[in-house]
PDB file of N, CA and C in Angstrom:
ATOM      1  N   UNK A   1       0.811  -1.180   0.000  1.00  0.00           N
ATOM      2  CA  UNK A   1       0.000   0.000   0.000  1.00  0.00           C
ATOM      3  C   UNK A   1       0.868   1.263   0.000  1.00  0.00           C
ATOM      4  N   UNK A   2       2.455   1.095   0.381  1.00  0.00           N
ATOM      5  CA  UNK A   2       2.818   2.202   0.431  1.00  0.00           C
ATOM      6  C   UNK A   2       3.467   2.504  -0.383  1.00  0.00           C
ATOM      7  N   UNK A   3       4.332   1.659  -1.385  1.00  0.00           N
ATOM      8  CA  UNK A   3       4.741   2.014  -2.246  1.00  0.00           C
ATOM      9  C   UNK A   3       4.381   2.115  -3.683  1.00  0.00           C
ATOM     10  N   UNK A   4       4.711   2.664  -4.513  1.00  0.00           N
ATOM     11  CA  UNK A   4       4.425   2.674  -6.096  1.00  0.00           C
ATOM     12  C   UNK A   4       5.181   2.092  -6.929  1.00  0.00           C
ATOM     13  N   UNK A   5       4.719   1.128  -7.815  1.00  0.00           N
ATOM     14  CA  UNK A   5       4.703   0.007  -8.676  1.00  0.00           C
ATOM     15  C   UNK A   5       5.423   0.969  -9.878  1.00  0.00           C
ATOM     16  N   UNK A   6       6.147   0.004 -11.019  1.00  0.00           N
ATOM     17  CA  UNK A   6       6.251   0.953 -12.310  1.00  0.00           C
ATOM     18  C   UNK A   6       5.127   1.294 -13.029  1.00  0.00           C
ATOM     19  N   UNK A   7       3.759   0.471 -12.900  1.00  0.00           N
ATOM     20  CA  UNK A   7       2.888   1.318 -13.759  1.00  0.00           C
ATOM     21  C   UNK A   7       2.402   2.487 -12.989  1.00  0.00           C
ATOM     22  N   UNK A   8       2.213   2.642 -12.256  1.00  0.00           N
ATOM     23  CA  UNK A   8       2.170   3.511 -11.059  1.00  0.00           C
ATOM     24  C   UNK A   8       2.775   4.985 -11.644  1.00  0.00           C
ATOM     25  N   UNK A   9       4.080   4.789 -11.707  1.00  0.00           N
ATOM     26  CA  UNK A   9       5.068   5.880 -12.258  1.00  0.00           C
ATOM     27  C   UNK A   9       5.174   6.343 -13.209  1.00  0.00           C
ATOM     28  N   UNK A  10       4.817   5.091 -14.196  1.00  0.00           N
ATOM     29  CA  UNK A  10       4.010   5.536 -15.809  1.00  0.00           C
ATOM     30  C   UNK A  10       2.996   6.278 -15.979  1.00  0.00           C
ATOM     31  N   UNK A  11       2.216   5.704 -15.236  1.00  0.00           N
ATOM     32  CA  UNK A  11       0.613   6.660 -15.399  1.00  0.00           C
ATOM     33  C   UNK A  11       0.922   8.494 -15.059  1.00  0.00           C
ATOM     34  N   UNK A  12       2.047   8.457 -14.036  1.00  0.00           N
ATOM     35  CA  UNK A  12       2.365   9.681 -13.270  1.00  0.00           C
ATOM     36  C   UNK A  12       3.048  10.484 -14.322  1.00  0.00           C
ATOM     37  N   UNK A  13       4.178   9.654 -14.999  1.00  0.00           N
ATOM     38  CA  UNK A  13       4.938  10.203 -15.968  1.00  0.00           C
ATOM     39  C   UNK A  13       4.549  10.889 -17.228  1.00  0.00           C
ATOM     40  N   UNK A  14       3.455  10.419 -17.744  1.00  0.00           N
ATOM     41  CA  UNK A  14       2.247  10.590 -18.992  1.00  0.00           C
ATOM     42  C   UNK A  14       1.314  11.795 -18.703  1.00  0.00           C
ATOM     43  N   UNK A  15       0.675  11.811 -17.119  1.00  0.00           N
ATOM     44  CA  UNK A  15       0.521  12.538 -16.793  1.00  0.00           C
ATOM     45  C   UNK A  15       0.738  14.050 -16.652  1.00  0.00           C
ATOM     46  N   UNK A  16       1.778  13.606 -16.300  1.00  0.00           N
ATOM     47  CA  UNK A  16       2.913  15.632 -16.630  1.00  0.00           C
ATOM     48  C   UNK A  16       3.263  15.186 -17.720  1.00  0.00           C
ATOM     49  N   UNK A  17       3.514  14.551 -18.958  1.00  0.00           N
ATOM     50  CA  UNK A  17       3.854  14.939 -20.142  1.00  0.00           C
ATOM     51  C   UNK A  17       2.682  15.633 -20.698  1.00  0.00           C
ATOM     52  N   UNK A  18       1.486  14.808 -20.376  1.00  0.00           N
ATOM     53  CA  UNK A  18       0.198  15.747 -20.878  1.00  0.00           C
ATOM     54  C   UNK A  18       0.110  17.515 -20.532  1.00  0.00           C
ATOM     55  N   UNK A  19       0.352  17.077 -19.173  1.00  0.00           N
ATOM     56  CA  UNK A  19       0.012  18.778 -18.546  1.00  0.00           C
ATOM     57  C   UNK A  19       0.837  19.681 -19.433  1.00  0.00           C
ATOM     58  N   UNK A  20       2.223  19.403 -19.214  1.00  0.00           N
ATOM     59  CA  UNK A  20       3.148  20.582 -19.732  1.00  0.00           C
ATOM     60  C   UNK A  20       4.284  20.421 -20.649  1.00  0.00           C
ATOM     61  N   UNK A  21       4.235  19.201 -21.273  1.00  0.00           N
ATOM     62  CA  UNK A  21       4.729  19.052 -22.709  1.00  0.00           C
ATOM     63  C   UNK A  21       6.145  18.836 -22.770  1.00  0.00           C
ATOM     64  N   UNK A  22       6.906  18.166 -23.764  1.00  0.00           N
ATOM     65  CA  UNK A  22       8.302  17.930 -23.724  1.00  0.00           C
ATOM     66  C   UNK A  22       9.109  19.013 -23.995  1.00  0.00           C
ATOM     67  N   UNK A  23       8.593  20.023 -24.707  1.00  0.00           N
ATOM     68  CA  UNK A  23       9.550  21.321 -24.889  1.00  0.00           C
ATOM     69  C   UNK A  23       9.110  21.754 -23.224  1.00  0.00           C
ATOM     70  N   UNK A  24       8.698  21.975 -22.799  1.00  0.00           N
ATOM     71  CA  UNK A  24       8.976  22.853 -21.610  1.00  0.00           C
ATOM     72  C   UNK A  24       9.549  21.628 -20.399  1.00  0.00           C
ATOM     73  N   UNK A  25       9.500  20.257 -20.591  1.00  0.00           N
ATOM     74  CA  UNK A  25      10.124  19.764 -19.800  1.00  0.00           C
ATOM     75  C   UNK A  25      11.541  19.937 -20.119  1.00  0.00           C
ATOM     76  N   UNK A  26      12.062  19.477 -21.373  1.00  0.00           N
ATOM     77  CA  UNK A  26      13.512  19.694 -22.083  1.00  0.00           C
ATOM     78  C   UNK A  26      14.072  21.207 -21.316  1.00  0.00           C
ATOM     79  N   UNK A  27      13.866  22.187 -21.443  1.00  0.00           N
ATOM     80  CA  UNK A  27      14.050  23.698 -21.253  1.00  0.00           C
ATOM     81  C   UNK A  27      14.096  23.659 -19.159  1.00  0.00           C
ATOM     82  N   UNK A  28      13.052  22.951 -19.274  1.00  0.00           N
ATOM     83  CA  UNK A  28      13.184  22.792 -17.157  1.00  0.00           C
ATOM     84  C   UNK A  28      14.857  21.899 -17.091  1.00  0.00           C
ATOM     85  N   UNK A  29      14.601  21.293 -17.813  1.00  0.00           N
ATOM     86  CA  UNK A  29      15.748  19.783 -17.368  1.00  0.00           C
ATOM     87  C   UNK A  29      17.184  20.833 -17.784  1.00  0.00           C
ATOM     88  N   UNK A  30      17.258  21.544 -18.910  1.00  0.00           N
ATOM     89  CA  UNK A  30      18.904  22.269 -19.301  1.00  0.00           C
ATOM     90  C   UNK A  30      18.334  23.616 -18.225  1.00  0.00           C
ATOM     91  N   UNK A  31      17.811  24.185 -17.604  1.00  0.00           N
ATOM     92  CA  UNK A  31      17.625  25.280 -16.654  1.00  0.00           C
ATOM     93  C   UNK A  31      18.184  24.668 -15.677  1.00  0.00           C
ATOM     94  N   UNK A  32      17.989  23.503 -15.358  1.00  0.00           N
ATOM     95  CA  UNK A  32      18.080  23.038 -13.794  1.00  0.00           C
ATOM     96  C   UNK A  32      19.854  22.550 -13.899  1.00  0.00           C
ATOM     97  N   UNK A  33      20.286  21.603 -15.418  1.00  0.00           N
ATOM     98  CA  UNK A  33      21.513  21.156 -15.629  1.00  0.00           C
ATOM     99  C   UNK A  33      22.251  22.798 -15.354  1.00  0.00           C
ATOM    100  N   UNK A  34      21.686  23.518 -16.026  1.00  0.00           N
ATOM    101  CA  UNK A  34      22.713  24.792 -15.777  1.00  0.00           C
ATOM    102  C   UNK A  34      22.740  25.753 -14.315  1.00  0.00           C
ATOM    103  N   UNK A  35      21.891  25.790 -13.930  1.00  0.00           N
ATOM    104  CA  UNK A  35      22.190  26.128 -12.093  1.00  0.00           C
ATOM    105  C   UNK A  35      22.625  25.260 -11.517  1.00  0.00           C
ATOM    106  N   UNK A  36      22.969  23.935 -11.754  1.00  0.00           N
ATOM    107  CA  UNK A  36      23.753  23.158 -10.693  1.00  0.00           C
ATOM    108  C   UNK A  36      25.343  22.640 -11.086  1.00  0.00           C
ATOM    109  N   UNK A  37      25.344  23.254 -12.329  1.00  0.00           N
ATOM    110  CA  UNK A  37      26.890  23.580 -13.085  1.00  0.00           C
ATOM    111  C   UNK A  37      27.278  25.120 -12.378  1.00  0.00           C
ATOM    112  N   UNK A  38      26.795  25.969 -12.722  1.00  0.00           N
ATOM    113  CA  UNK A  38      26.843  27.077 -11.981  1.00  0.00           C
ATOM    114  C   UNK A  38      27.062  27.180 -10.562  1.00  0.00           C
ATOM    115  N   UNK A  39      26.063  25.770  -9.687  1.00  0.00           N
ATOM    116  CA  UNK A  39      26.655  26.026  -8.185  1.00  0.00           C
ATOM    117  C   UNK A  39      28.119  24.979  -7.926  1.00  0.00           C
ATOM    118  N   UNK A  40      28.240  24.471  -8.868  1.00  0.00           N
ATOM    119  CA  UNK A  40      29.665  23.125  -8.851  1.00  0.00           C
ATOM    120  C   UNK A  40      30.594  24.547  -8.599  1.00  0.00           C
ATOM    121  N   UNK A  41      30.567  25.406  -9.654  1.00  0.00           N
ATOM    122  CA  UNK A  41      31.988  26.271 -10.394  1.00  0.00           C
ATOM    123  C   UNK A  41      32.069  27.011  -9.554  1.00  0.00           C
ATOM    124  N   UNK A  42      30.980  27.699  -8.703  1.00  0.00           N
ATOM    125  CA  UNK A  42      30.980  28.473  -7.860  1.00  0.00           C
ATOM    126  C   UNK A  42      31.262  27.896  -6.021  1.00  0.00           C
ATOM    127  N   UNK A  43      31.110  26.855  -6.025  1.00  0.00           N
ATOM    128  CA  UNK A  43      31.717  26.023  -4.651  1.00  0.00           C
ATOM    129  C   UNK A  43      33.136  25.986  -5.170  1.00  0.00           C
ATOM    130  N   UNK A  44      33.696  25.674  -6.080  1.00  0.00           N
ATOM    131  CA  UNK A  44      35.074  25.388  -6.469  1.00  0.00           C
ATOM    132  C   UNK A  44      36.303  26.528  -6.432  1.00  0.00           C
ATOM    133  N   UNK A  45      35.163  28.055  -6.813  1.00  0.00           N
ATOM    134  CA  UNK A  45      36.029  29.303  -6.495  1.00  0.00           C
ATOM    135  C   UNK A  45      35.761  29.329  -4.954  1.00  0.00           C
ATOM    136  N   UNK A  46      35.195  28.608  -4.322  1.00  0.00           N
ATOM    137  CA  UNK A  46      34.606  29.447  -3.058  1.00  0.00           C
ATOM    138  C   UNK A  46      36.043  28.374  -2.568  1.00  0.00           C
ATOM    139  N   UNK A  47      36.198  27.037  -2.532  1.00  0.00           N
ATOM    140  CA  UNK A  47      37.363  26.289  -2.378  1.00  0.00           C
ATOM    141  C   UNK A  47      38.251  27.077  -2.374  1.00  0.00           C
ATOM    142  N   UNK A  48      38.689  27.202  -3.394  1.00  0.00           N
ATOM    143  CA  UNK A  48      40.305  27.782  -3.892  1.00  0.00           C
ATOM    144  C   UNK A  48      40.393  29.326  -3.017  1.00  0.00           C
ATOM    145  N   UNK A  49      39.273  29.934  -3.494  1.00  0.00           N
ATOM    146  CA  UNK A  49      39.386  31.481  -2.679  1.00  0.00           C
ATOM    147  C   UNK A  49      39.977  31.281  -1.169  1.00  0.00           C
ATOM    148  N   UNK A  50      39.505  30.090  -0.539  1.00  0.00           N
ATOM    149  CA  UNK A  50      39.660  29.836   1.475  1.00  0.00           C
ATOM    150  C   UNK A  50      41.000  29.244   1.163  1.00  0.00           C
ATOM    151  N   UNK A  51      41.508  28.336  -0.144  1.00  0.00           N
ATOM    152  CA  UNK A  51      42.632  27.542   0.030  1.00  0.00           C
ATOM    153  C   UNK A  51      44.102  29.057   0.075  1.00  0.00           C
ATOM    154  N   UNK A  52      43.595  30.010  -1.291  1.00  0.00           N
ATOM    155  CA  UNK A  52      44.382  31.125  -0.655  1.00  0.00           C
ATOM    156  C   UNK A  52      44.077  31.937   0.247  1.00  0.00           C
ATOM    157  N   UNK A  53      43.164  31.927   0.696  1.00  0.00           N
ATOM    158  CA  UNK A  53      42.917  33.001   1.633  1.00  0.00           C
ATOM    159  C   UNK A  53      43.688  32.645   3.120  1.00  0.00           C
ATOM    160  N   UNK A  54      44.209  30.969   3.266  1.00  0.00           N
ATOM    161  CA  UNK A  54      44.513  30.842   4.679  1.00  0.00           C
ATOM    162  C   UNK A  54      46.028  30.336   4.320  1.00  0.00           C
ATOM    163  N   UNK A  55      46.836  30.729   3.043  1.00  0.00           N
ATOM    164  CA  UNK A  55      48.090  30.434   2.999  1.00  0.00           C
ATOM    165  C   UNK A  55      48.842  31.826   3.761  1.00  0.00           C
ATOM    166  N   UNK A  56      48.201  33.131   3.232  1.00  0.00           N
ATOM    167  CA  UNK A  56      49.060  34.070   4.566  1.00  0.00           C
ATOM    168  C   UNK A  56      49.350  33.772   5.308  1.00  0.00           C
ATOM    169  N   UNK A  57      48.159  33.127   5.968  1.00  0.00           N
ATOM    170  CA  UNK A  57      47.907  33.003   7.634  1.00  0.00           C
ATOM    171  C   UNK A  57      48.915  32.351   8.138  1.00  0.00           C
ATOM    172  N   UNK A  58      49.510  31.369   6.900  1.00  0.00           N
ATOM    173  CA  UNK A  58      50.608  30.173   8.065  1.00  0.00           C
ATOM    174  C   UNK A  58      51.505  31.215   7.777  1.00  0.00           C
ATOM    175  N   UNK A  59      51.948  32.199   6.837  1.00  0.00           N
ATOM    176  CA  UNK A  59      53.353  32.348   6.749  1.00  0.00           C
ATOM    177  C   UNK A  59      53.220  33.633   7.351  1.00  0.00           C
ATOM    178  N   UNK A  60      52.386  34.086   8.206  1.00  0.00           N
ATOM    179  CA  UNK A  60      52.088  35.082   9.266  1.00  0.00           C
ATOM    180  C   UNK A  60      52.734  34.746  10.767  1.00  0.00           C
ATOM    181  N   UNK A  61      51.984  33.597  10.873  1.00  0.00           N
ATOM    182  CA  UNK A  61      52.527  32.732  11.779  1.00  0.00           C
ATOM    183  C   UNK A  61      54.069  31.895  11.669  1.00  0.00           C
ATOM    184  N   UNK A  62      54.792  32.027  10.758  1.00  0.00           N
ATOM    185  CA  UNK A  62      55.781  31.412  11.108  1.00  0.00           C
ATOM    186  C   UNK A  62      56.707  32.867  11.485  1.00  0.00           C
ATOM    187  N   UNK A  63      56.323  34.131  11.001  1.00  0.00           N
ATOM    188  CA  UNK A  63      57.255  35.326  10.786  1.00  0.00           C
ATOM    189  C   UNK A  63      57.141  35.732  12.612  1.00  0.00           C
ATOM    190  N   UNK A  64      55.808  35.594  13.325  1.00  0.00           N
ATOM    191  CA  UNK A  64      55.533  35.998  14.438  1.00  0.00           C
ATOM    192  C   UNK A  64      56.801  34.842  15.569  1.00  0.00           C
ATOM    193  N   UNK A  65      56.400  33.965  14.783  1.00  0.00           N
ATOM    194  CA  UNK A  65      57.139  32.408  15.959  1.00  0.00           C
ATOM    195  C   UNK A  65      59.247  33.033  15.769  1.00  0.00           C
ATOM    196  N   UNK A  66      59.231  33.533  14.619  1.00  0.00           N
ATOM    197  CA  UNK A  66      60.342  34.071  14.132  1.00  0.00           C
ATOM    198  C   UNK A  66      60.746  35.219  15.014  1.00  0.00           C
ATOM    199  N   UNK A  67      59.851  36.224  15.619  1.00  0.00           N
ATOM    200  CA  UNK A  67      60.181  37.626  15.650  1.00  0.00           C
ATOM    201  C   UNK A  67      59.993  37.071  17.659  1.00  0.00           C
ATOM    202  N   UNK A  68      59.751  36.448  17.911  1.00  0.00           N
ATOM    203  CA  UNK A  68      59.413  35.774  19.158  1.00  0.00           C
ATOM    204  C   UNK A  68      61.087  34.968  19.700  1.00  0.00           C
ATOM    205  N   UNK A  69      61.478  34.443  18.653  1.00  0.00           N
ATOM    206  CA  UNK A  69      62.916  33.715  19.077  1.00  0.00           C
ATOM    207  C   UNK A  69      63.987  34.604  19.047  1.00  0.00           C
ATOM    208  N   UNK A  70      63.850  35.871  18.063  1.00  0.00           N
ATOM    209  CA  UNK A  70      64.534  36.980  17.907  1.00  0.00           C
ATOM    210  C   UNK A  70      65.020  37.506  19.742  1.00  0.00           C
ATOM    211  N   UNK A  71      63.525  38.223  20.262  1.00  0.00           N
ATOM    212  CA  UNK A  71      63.285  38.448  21.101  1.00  0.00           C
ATOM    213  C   UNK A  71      63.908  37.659  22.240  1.00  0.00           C
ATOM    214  N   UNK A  72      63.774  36.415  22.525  1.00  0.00           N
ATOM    215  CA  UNK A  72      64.241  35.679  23.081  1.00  0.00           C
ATOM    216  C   UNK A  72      65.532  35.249  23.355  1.00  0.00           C
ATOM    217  N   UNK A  73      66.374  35.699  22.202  1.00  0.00           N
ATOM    218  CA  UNK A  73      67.697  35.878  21.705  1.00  0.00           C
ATOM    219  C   UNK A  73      68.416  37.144  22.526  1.00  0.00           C
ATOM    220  N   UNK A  74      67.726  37.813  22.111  1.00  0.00           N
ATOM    221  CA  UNK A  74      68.004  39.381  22.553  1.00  0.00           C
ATOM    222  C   UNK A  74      67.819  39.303  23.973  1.00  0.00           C
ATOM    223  N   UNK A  75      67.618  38.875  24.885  1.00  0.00           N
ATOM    224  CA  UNK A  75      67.158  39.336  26.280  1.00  0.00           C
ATOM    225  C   UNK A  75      67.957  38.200  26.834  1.00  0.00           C
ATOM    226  N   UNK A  76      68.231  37.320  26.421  1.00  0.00           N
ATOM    227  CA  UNK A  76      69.738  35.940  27.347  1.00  0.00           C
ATOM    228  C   UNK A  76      70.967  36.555  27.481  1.00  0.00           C
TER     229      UNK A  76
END
């Protein structure tokens, strides 16, 4: 009772082909292929943007650990 059979899915499928036709399904299906190409490319800059955005950071931190032993140098 709870699940749906393949004719089930057929009848459903025929259904919306009736309602709204293969050109406007075709045109939904490359709308939808192209916003989720669009969110791939755009997670991928968002990647790379954090991958440089946190390479300063270490070589921030090694100049500080640097200017710290300096210091440390200086005062023995």
């Amino acid at each position: 009772m709870g699940s749906l059979s393949i004719g089930h899915w057929l009848i459903v499928l025929l259904i919306v082909l009736l309602i709204f036709g293969t050109k406007k399904l075709r045109n939904l299906g490359g709308d939808l292929g192209g916003a989720i190409k669009n969110f791939r490319a755009s997670m991928r800059e968002g990647e790379a943007d954090a991958k440089a955005s946190s390479e300063p950071l270490a070589g921030g931190d090694t100049a500080q650990t640097d200017g710290a032993a300096k210091r440390d140098d200086g005062k023995a």
